[in-house]
Protein backbone atom coordinates (compact mmCIF):
# COMPACT_ATOMS: atom_id res chain seq x y z
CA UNK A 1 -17.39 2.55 4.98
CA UNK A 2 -13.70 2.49 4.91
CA UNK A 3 -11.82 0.87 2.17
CA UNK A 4 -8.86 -1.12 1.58
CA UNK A 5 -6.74 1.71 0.23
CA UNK A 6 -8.08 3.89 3.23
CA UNK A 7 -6.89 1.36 5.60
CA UNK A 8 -3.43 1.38 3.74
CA UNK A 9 -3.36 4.97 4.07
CA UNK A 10 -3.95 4.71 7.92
CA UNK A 11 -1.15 2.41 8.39
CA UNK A 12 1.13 4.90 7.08
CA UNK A 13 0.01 7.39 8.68
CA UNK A 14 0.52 5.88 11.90
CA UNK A 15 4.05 4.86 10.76
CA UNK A 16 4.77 8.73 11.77
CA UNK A 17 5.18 11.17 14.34
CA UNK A 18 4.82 14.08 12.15
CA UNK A 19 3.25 13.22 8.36
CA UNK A 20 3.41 15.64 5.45
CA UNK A 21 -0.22 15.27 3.23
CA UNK A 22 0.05 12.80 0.54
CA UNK A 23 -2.44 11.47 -1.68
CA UNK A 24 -3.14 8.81 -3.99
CA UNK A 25 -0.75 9.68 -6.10
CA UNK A 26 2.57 10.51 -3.74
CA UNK A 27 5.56 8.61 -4.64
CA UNK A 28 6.10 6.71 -1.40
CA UNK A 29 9.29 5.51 -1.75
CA UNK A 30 11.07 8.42 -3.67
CA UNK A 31 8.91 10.41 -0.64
CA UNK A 32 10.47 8.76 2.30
CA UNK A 33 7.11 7.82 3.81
CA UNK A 34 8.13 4.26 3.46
CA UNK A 35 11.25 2.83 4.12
CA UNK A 36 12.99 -0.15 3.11
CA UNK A 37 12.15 -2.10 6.14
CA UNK A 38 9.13 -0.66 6.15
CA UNK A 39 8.31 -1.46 2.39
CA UNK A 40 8.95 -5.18 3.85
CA UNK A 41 6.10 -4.59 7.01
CA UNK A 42 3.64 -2.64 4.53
CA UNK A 43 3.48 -6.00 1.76
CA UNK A 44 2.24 -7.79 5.09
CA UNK A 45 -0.78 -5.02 6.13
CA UNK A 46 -1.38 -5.14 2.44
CA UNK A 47 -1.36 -8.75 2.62
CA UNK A 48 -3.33 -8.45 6.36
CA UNK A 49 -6.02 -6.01 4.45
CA UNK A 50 -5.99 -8.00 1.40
CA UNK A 51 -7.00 -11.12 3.20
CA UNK A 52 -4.30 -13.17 1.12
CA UNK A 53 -0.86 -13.41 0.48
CA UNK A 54 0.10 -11.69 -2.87
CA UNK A 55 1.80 -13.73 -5.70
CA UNK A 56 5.16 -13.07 -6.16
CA UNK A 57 4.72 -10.60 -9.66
CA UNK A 58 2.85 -8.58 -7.64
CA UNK A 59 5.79 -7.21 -4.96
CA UNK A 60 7.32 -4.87 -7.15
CA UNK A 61 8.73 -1.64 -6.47
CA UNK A 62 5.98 0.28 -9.60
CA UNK A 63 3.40 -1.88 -8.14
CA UNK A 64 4.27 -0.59 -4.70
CA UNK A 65 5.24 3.03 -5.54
CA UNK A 66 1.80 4.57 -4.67
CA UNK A 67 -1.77 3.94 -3.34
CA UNK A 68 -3.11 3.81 -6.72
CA UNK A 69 -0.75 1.57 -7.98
CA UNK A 70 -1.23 -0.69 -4.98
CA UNK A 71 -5.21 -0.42 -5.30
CA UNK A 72 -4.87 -1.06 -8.77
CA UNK A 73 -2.10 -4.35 -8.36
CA UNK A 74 -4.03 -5.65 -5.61
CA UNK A 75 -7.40 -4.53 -4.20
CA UNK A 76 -9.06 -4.01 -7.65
CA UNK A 77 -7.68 -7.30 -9.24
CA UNK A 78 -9.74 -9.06 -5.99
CA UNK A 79 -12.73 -7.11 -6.96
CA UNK A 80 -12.69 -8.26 -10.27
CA UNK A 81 -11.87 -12.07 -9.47
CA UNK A 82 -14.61 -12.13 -7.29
């Protein structure tokens, strides 16, 4: 089964022509693996996977910075409300 974060890390890889690896952990801003108008397009497929717009607190650029921080700010916070 794929998961949310897999998904996420799908969309960015298709965002490319040629990818370096990344994990988890990869810094993707200070990276380059998402740009600014692409930080914009990845908060909607987060928002697409997610199945709900996120609040407002939740867009931030440490929240954002890396898969795990993005599964932890948003798909494990669902998890838990559930």
């Amino acid at each position: 089964m794929t998961t949310k974060i897999d998904q996420l890390h799908a969309w960015i890889t298709a965002q490319h022509a040629e990818l370096p690896a990344f994990d988890h952990d990869t810094d993707l801003i200070e990276s380059g693996l998402v740009t600014s108008l692409q930080f914009v397009q990845m908060v909607m497929e987060i928002e697409r996977i997610h199945g709900d717009k996120l609040e407002p607190g939740v867009i931030t650029i440490d929240k954002m910075r890396s898969l795990r921080a993005i599964d932890k700010a948003v798909f494990q916070t669902q998890s838990e409300t559930v």
